[in-house]
Protein backbone atom coordinates (compact mmCIF):
# COMPACT_ATOMS: atom_id res chain seq x y z
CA UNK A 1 51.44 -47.16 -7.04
CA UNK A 2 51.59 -44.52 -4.27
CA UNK A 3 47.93 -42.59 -5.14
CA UNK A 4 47.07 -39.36 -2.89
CA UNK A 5 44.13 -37.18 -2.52
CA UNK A 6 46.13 -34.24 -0.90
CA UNK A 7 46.56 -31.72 -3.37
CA UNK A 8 49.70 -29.79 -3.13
CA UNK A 9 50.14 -25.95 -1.77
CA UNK A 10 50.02 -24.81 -5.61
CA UNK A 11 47.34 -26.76 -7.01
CA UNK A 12 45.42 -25.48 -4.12
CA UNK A 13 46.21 -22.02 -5.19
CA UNK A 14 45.81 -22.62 -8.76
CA UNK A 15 41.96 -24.14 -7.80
CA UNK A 16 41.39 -21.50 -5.71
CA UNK A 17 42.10 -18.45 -8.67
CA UNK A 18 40.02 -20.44 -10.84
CA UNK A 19 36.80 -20.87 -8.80
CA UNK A 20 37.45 -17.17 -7.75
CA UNK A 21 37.56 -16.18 -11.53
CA UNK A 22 34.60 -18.39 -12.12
CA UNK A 23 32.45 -16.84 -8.92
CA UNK A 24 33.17 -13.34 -9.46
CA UNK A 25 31.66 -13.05 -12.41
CA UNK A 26 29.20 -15.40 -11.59
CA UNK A 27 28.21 -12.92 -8.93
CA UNK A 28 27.91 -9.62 -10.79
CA UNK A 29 25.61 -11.04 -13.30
CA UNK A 30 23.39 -12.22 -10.78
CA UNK A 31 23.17 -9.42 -8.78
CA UNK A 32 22.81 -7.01 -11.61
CA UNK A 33 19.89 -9.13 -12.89
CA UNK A 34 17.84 -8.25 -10.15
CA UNK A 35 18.71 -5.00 -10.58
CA UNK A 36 17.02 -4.55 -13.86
CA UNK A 37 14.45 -6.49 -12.76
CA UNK A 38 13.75 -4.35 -10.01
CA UNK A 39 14.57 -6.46 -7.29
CA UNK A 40 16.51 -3.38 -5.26
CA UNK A 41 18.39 -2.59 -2.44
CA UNK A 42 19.40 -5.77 -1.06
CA UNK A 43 19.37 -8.92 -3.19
CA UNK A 44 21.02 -6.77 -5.99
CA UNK A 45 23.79 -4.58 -3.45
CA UNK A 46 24.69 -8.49 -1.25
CA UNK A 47 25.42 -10.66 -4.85
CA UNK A 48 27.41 -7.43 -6.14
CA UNK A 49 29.03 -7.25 -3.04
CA UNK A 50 30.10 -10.91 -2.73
CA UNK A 51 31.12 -10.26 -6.23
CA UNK A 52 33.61 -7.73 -5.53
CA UNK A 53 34.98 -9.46 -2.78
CA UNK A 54 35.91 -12.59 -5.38
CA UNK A 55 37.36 -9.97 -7.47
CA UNK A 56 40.45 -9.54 -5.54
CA UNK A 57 41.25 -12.84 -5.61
CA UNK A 58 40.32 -13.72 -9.03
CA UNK A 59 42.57 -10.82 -10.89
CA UNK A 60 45.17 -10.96 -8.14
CA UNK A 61 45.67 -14.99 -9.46
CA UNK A 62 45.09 -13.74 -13.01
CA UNK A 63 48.13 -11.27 -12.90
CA UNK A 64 50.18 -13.95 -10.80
CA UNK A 65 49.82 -16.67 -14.10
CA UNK A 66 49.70 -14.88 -16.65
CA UNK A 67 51.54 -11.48 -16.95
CA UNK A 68 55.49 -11.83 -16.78
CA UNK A 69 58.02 -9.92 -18.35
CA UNK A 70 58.00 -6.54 -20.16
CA UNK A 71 54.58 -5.85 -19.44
CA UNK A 72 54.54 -6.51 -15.77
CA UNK A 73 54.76 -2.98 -14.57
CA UNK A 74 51.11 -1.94 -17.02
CA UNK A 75 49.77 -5.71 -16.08
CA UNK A 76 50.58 -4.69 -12.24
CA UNK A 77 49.12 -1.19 -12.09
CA UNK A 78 45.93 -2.79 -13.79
CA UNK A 79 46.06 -5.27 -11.08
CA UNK A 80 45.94 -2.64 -8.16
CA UNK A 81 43.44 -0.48 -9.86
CA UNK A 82 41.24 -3.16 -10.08
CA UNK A 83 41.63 -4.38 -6.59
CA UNK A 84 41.10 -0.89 -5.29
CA UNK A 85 38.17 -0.48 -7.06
CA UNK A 86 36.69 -3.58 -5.52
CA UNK A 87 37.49 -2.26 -2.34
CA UNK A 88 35.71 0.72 -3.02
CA UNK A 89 32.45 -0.92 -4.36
CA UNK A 90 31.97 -3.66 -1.89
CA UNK A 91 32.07 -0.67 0.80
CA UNK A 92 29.31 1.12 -1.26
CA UNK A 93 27.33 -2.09 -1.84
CA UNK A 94 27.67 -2.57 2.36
CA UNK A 95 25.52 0.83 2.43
CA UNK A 96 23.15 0.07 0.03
CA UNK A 97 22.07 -2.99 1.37
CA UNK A 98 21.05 -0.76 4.60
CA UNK A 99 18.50 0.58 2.19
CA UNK A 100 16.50 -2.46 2.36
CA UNK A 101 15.56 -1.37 6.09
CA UNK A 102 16.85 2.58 6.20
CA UNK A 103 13.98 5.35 4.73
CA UNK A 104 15.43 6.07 1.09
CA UNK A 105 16.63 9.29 -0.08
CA UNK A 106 16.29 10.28 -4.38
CA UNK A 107 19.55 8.16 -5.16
CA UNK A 108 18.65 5.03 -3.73
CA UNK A 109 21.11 5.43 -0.79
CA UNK A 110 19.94 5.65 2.83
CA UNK A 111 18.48 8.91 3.56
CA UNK A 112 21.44 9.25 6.45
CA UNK A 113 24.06 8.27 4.10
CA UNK A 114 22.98 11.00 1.82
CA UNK A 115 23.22 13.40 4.41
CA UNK A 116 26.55 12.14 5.03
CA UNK A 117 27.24 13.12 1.64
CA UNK A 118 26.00 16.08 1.13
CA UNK A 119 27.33 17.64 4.33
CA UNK A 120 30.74 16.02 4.00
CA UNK A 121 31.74 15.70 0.49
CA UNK A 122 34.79 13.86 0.77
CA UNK A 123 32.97 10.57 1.78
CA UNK A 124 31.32 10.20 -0.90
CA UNK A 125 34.87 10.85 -3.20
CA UNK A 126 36.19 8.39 -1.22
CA UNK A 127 33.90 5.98 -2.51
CA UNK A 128 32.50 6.57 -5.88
CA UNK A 129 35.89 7.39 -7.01
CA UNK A 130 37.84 4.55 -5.37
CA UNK A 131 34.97 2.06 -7.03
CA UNK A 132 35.30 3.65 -10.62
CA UNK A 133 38.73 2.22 -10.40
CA UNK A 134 37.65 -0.82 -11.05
CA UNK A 135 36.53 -0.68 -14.93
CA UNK A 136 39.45 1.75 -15.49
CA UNK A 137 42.10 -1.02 -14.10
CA UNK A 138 40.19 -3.46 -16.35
CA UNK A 139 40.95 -1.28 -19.32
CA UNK A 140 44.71 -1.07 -18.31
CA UNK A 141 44.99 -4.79 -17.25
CA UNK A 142 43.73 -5.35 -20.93
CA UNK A 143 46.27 -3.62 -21.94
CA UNK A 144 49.11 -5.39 -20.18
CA UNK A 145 47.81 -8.50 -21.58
CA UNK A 146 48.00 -7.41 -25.21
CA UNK A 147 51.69 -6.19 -24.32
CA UNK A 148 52.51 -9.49 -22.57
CA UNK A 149 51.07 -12.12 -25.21
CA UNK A 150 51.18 -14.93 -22.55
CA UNK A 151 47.31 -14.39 -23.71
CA UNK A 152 45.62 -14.79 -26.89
CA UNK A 153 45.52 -11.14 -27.89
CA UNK A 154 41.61 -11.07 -27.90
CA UNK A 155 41.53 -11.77 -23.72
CA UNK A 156 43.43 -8.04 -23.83
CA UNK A 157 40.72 -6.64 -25.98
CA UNK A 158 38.16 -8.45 -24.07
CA UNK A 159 39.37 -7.11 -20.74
CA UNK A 160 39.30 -3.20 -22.01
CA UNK A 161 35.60 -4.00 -23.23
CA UNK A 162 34.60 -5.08 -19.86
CA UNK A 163 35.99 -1.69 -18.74
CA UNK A 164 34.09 0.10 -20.70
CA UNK A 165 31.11 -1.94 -20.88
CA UNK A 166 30.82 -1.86 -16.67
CA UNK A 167 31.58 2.23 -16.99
CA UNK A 168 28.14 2.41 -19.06
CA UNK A 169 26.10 0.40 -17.37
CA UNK A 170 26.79 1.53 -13.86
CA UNK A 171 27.41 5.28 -14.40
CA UNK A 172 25.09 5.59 -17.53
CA UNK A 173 22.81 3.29 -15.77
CA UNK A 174 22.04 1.72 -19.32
CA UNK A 175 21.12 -1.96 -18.84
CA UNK A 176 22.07 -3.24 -21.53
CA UNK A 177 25.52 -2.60 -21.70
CA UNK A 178 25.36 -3.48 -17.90
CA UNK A 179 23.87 -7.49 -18.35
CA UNK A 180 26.13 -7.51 -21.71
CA UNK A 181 29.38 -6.34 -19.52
CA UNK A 182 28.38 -8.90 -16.78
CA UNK A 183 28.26 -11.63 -19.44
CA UNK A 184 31.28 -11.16 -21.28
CA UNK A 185 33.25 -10.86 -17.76
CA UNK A 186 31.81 -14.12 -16.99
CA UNK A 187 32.80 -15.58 -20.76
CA UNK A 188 36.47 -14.49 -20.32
CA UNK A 189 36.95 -14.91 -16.57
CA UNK A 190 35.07 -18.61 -16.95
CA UNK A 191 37.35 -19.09 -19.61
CA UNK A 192 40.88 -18.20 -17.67
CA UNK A 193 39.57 -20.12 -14.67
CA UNK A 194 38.42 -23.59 -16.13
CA UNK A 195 42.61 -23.83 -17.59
CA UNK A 196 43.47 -23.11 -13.91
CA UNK A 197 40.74 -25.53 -12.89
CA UNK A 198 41.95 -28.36 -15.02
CA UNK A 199 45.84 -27.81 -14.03
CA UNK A 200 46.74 -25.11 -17.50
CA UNK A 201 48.11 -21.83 -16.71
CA UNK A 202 50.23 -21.56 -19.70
CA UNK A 203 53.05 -19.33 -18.09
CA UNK A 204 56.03 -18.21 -20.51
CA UNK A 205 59.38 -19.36 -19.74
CA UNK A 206 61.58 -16.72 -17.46
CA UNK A 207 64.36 -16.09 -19.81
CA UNK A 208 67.52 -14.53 -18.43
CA UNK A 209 70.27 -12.86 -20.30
CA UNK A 210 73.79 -13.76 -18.96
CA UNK A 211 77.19 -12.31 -19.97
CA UNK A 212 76.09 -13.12 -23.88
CA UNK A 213 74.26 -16.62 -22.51
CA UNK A 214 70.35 -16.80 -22.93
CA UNK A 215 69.38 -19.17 -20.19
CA UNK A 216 65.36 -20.32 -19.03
């Protein structure tokens, strides 16, 4: 019997996702440990920021296996929110790591930065704003999965909950919901990534309507 150990372009891809989906999460919870612990700028800013990074990967591959038909379009706007929000916080988590070394101002950012801010305004819009995109595409990528059903309906519910539970701990700054956010990312993500790890992503059949034919 012919045996290989080359995997093939997709199962790379599929591994890939799934140790993204694993890591991301993996990385958020770790970094926002220290945080409450008071381990702060720059063990807490580099594991969030390697966490964001895995996050484009991880729901990019999500939305690739697992939303198809009617829902696409709510599943896909998720998607991009989510990824720009990423974006936004990994460049705020590259300036707060300069805090480790920088003199401090009252918000934990480097005293320049918050010059920066407070003399141009738009910089800082640029990147609080474009980071709180990331719970609110969580909340509408929940919602494409609850109109898509290629999930159970509880990852949907799970996915807004992350939302919302990220949105309090960062901008409320209450730890709690913050470690209990972290942890139920991981929970779901870990989930969605150990079917991709083991070879499962469960897609629905394409089904195509043709001159009165129904054909997959």
């Amino acid at each position: 019997m012919n045996m290989t150990t080359h995997l093939s372009p997709q199962r790379r891809r599929q591994v890939l996702v799934g140790l993204c989906l694993i890591a991301a999460p993996v990385a958020q919870l770790v970094g926002d440990s220290y945080y409450v612990i008071g381990d702060f700028p720059f063990a807490f800013s580099l594991w969030r920021w390697v966490g964001h990074l895995l996050f484009i990967p991880a729901l990019l591959g999500l939305s690739h296996y697992w939303l198809r038909g009617r829902a696409d379009w709510l599943g896909l706007i998720g998607t991009a929110l989510v990824v720009i929000g990423s974006m936004g916080a990994a460049s705020l988590f590259r300036i707060m790591r300069l805090s480790s070394v920088l003199e401090v101002g009252q918000n934990g950012f480097p005293l320049v930065a918050e010059q920066a801010f407070g003399r141009s305004p738009g910089i800082a819009a640029s990147l609080f704003l474009g980071s709180l995109q990331f719970p609110v595409g969580l909340v509408v990528l929940g919602a494409g999965v609850l109109r898509e059903r290629s999930l159970p309906g509880f990852a949907g519910i799970l996915l807004m909950a992350c939302g919302l539970l990220f949105w309090l701990g960062n901008a409320m700054e209450i730890d709690a919901c913050l470690l209990a956010g972290d942890t139920l990312t991981l929970s779901l993500l870990g989930w969605l990534g150990s079917r991709l790890l083991e070879g499962s992503d469960h897609r629905p059949p394409v089904v195509e309507v043709r001159a009165g034919r129904i054909s997959e």
